[in-house]
N, C-alpha and C. Protein backbone atom coordinates (compact mmCIF):
# COMPACT_ATOMS: atom_id res chain seq x y z
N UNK A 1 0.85 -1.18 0.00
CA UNK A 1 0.00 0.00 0.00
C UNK A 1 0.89 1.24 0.00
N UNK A 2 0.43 2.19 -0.72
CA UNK A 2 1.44 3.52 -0.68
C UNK A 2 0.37 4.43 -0.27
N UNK A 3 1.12 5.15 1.18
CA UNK A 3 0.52 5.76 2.02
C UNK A 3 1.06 7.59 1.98
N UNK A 4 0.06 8.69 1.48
CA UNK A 4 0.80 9.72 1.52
C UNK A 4 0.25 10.41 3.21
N UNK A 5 1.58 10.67 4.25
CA UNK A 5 1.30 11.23 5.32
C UNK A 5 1.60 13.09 5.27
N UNK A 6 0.40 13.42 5.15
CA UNK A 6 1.10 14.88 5.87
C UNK A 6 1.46 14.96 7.09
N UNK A 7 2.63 16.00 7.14
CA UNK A 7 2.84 16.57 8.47
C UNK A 7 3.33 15.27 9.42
N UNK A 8 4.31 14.39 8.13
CA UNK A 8 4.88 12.99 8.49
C UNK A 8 6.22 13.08 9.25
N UNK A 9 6.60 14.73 9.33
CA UNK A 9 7.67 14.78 10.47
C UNK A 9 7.43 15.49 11.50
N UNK A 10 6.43 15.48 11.89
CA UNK A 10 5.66 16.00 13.23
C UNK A 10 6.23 15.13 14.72
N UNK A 11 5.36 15.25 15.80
CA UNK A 11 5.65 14.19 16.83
C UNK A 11 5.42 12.97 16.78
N UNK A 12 3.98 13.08 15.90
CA UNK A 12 3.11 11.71 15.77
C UNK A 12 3.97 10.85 14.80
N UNK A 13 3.95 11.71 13.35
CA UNK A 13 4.38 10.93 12.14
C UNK A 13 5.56 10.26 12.08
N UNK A 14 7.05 10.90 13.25
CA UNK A 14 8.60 10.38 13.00
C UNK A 14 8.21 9.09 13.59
N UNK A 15 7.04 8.87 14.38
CA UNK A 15 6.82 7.80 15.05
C UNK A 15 6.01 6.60 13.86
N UNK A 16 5.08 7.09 13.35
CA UNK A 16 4.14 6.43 12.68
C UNK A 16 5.11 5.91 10.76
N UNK A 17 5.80 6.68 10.24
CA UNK A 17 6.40 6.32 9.30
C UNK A 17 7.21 5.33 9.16
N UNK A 18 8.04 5.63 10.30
CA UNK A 18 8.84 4.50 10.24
C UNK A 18 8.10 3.10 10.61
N UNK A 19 7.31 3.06 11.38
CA UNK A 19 6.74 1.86 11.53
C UNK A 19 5.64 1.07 9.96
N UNK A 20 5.21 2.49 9.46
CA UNK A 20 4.34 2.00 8.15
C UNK A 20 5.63 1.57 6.94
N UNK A 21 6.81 2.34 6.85
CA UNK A 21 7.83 1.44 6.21
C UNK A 21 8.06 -0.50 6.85
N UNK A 22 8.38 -0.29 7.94
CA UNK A 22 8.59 -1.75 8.86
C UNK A 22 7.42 -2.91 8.49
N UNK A 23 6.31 -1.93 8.43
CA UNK A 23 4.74 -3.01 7.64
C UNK A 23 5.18 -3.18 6.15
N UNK A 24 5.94 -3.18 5.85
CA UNK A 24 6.06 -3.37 4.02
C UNK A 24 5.44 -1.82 3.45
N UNK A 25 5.11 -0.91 3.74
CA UNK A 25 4.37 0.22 2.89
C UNK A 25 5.38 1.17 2.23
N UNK A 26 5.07 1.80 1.13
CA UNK A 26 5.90 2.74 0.35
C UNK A 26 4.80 3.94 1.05
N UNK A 27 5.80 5.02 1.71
CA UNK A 27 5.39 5.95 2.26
C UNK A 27 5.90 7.45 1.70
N UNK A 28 5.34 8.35 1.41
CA UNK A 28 5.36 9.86 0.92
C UNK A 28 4.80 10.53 2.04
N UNK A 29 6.15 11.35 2.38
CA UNK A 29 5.73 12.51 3.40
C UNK A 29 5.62 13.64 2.66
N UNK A 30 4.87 14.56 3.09
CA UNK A 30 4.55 15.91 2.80
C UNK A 30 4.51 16.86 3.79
N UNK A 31 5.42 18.00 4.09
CA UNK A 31 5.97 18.33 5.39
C UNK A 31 6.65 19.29 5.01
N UNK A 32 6.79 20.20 5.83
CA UNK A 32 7.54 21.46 5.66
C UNK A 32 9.27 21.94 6.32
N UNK A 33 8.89 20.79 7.52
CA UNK A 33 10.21 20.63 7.93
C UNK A 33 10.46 21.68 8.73
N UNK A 34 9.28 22.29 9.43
CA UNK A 34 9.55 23.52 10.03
C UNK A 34 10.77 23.12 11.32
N UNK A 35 10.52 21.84 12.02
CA UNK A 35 11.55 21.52 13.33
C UNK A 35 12.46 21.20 12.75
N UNK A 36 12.76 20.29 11.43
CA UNK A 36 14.08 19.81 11.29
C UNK A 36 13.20 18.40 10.41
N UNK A 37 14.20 17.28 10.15
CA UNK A 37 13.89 16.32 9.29
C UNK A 37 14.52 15.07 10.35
N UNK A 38 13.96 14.49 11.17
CA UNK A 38 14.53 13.20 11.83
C UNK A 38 13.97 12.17 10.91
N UNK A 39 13.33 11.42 10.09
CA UNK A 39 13.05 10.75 9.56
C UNK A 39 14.23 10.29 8.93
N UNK A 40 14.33 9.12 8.86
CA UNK A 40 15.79 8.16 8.17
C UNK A 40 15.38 8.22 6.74
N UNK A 41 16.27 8.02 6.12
CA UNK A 41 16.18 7.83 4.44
C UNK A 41 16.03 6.50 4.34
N UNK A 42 15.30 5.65 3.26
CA UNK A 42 14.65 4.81 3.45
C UNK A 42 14.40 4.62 1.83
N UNK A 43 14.47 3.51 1.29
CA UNK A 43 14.43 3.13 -0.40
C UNK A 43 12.76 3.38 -0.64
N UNK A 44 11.74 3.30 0.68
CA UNK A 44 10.60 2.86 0.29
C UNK A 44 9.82 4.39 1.23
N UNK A 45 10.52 5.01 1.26
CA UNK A 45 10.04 6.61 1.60
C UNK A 45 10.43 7.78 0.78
N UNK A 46 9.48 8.41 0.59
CA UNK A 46 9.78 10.05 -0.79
C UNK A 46 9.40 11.04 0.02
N UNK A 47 10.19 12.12 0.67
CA UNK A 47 10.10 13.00 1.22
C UNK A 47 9.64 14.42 0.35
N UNK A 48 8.59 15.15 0.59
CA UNK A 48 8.26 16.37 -0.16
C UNK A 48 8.35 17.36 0.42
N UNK A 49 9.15 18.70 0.40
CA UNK A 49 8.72 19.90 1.23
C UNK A 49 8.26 20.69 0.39
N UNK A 50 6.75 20.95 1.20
CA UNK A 50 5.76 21.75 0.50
C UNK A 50 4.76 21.74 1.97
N UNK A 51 4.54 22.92 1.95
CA UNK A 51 3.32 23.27 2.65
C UNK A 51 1.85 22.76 2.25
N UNK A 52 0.70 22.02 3.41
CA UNK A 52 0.28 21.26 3.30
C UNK A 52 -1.03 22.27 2.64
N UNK A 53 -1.35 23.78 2.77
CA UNK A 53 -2.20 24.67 2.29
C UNK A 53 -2.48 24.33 0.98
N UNK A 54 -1.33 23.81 0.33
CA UNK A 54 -1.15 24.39 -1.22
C UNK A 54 -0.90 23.06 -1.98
N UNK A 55 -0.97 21.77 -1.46
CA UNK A 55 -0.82 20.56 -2.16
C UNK A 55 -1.28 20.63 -3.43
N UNK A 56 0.07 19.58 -4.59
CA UNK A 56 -0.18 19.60 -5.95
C UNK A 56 -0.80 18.28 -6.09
N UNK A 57 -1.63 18.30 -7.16
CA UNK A 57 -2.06 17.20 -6.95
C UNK A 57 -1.10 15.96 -7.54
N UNK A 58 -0.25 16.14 -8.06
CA UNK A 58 0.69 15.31 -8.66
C UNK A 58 1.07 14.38 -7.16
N UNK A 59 1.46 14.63 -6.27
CA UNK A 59 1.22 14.18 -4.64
C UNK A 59 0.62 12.61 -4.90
N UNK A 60 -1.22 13.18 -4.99
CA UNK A 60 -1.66 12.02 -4.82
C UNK A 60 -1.85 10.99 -6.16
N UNK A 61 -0.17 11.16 -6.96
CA UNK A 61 -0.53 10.08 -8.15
C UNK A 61 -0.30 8.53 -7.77
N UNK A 62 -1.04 7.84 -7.79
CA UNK A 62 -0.76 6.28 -7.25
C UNK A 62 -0.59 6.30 -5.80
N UNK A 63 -1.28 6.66 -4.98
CA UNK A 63 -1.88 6.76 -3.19
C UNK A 63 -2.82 5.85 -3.32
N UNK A 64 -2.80 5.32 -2.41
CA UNK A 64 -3.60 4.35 -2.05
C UNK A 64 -4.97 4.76 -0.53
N UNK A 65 -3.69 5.56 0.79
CA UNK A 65 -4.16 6.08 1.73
C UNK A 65 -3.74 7.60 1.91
N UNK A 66 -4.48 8.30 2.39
CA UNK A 66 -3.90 9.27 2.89
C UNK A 66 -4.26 9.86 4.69
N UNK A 67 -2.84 10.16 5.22
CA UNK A 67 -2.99 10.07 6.79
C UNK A 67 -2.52 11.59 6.73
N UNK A 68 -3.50 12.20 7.67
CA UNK A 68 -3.59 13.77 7.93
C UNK A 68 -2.92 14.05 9.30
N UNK A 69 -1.47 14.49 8.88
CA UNK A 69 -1.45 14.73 10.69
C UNK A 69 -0.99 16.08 10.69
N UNK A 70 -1.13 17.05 9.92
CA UNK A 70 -0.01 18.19 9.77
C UNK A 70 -1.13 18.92 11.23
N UNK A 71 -0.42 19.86 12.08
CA UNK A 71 -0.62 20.60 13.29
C UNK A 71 0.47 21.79 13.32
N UNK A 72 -0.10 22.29 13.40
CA UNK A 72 1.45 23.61 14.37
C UNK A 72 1.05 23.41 16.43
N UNK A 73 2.00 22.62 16.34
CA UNK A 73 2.34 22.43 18.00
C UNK A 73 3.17 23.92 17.99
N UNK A 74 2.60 24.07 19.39
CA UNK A 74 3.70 25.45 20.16
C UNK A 74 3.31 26.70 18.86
N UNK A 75 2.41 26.95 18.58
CA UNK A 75 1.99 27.72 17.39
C UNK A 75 2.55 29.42 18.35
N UNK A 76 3.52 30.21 17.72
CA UNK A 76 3.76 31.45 18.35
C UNK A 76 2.45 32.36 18.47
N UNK A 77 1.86 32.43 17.10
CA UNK A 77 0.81 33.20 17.43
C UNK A 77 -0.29 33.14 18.32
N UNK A 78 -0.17 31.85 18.89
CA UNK A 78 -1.37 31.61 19.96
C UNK A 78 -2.36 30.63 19.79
């Protein structure tokens, strides 16, 4: 299954990707990378930085699932 996660380097997702690689899945993050990129490089993961406002749809060519996790934790503005 090829799974596109937004907001796949969040708190939730560094957790949840790597484990949906470990299930056999080809995984596409979509992420901005505002904290940084801990996610491992991985033959069966495609990393995108792009803000999740403005998704192309080229993204969802051959998706199977898509997992929504994008958030602004600790958001400055309030």
């Amino acid at each position: 299954v090829k799974v596109l996660v937004t907001g796949g380097s969040g708190y939730i997702g560094s957790v949840l990707v790597p484990r949906l690689i470990q299930n056999g899945h080809q995984v596409v993050v979509v992420d901005r990378f505002f904290f940084g990129d801990s996610l491992q490089e991985d033959s069966q993961l495609t990393k995108i930085k792009a803000d999740s406002r403005d998704l192309d749809k080229s993204y969802f060519k051959g998706i199977d699932a898509v997992i929504d996790l994008v958030a602004m934790s600790n958001d400055p503005s309030g």
